[in-house]
Protein backbone atom coordinates (compact mmCIF):
# COMPACT_ATOMS: atom_id res chain seq x y z
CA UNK A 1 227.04 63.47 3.91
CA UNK A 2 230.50 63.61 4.95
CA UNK A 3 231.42 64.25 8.48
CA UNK A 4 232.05 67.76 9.60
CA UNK A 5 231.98 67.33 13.31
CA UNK A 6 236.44 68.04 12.78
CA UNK A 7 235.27 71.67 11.30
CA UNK A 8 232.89 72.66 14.10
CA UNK A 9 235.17 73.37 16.94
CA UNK A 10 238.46 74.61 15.94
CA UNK A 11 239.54 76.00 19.14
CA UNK A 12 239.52 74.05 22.35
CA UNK A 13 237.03 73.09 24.80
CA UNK A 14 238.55 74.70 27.44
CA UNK A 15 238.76 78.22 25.35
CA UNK A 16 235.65 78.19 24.29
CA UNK A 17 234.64 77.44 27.64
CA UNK A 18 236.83 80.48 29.02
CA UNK A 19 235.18 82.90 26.17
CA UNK A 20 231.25 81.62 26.85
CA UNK A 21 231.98 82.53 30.49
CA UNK A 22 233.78 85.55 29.32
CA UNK A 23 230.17 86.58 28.58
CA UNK A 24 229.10 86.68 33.10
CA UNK A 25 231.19 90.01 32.95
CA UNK A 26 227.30 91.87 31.13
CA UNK A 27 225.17 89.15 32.34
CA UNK A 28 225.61 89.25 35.88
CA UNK A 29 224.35 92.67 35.47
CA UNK A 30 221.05 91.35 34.59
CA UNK A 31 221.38 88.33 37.73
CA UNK A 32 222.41 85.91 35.36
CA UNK A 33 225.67 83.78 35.31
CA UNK A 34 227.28 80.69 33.10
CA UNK A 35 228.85 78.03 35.42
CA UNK A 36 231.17 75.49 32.94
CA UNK A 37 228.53 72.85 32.95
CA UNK A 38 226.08 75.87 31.49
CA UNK A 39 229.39 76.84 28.96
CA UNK A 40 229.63 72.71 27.97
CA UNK A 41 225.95 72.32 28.01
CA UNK A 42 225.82 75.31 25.28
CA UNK A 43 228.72 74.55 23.25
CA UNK A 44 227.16 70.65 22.83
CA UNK A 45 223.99 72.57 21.45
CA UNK A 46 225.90 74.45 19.31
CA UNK A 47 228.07 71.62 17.82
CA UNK A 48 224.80 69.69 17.53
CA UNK A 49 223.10 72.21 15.77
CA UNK A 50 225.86 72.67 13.55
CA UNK A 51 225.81 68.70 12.53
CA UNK A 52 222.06 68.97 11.92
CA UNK A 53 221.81 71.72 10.04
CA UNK A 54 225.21 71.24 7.87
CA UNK A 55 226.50 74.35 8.74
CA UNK A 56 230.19 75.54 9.88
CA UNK A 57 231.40 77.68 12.26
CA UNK A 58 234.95 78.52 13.45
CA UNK A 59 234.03 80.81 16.25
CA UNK A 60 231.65 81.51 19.38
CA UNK A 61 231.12 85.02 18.25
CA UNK A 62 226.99 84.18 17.78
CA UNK A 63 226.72 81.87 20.41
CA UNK A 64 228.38 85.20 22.39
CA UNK A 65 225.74 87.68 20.64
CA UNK A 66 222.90 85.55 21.48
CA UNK A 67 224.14 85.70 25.50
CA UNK A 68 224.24 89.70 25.62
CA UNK A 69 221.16 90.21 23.58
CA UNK A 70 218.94 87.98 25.47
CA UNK A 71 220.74 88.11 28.65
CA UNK A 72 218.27 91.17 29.00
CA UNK A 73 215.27 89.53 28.25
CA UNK A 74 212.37 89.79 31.05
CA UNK A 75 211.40 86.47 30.43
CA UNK A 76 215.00 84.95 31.46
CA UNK A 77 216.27 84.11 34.69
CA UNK A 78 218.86 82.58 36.05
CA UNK A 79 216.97 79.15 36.63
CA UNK A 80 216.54 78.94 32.71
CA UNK A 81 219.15 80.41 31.44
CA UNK A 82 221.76 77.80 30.18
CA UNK A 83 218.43 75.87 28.78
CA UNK A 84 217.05 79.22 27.07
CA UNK A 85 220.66 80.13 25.39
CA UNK A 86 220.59 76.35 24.15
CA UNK A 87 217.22 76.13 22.24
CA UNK A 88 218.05 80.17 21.02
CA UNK A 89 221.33 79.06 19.35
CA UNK A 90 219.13 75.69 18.12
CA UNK A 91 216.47 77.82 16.91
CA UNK A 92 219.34 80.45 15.35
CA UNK A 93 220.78 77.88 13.22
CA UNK A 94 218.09 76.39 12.18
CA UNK A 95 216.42 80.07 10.83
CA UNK A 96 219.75 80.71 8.70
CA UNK A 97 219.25 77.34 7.16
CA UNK A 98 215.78 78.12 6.59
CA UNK A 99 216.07 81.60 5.74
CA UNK A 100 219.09 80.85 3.36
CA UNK A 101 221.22 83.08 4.82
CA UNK A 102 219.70 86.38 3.53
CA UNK A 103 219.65 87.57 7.15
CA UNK A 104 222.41 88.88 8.87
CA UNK A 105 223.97 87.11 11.89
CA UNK A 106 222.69 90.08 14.08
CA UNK A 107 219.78 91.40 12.57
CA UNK A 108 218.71 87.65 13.01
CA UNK A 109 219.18 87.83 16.53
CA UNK A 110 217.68 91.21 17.04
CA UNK A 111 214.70 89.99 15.13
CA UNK A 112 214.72 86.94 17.63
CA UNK A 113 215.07 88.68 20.52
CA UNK A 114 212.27 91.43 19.29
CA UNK A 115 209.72 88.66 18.67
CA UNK A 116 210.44 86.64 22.11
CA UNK A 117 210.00 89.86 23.98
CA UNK A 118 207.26 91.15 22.16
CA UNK A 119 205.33 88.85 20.81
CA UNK A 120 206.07 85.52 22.16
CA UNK A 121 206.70 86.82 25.58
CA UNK A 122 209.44 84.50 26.47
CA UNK A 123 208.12 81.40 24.92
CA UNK A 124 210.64 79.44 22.78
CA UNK A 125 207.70 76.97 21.75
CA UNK A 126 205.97 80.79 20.07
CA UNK A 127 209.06 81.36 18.92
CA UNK A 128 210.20 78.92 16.43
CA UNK A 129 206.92 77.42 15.72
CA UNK A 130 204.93 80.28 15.08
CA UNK A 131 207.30 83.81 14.41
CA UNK A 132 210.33 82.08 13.17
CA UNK A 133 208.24 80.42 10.68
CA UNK A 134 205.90 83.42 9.88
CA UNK A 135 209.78 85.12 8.93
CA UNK A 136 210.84 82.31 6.78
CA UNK A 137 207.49 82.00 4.75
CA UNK A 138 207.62 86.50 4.26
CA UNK A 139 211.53 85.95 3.64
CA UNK A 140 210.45 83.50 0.89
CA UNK A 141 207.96 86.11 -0.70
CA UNK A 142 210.58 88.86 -0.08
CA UNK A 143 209.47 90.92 2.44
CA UNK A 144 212.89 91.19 4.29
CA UNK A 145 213.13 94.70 4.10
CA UNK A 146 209.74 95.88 5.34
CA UNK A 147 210.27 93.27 8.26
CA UNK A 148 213.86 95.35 8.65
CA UNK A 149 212.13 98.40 8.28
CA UNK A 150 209.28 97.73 11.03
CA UNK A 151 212.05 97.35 13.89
């Protein structure tokens, strides 16, 4: 496989540092804030995510979606919050794979967040070993759009 790891970040550490914490302005609303470790500690799950999967991306705008949707989230708090937004931007990457794509960026992480809340109630370990994978199999025997339909 040839090495991608020079398409994965296009814009610098430090701005995509600035932009993840760009994201504190909503989540301190909900008690929540990124420090730059948090912001480095999410971009190297991102970028190693990426690498595993084979996938490319030239911006932070999911890693930014996935902050203010689950930012909101009873089950996250400030004490697992960096950890959280890592294994939800794993666990995103790995469902487009997966899914081949035929989910939207967003709807994707609506769906997530919908499932975590309410029926995995906050578990990540629920998450993408039981939901995630329940999606992929009724994706695969095209039942996207009543799964659309339901939320």
């Amino acid at each position: 496989m040839a090495d991608i790891s020079r398409f994965i970040m296009p814009i610098s550490r430090e701005n995509a540092i600035s932009i993840i914490i760009s994201t504190n302005k909503l989540s301190q609303k909900h008690g929540m804030v990124l420090t730059e470790k948090d912001a480095l500690q999410i971009i190297d799950a991102r970028n190693k995510a990426l690498k595993t999967t084979g996938r490319i991306e030239v911006d932070l705008r999911v890693i930014n979606e996935i902050i203010r949707t689950f930012c909101k989230s009873p089950y996250i708090n400030q004490a697992n919050y960096a950890d959280m937004t890592c294994e939800l931007v794993e666990a995103f990457y790995y469902m487009k794979n997966e899914t081949g794509d035929k989910i939207g960026d967003d709807d994707l992480i609506h769906i997530m967040r919908d499932y975590f809340d309410n029926r995995c109630f906050g578990s990540i370990e629920l998450l993408t070993g039981r939901e995630l994978e329940k999606l992929v199999d009724e994706i695969r025997f095209a039942c996207y759009n009543d799964i659309l339909d339901d939320r």
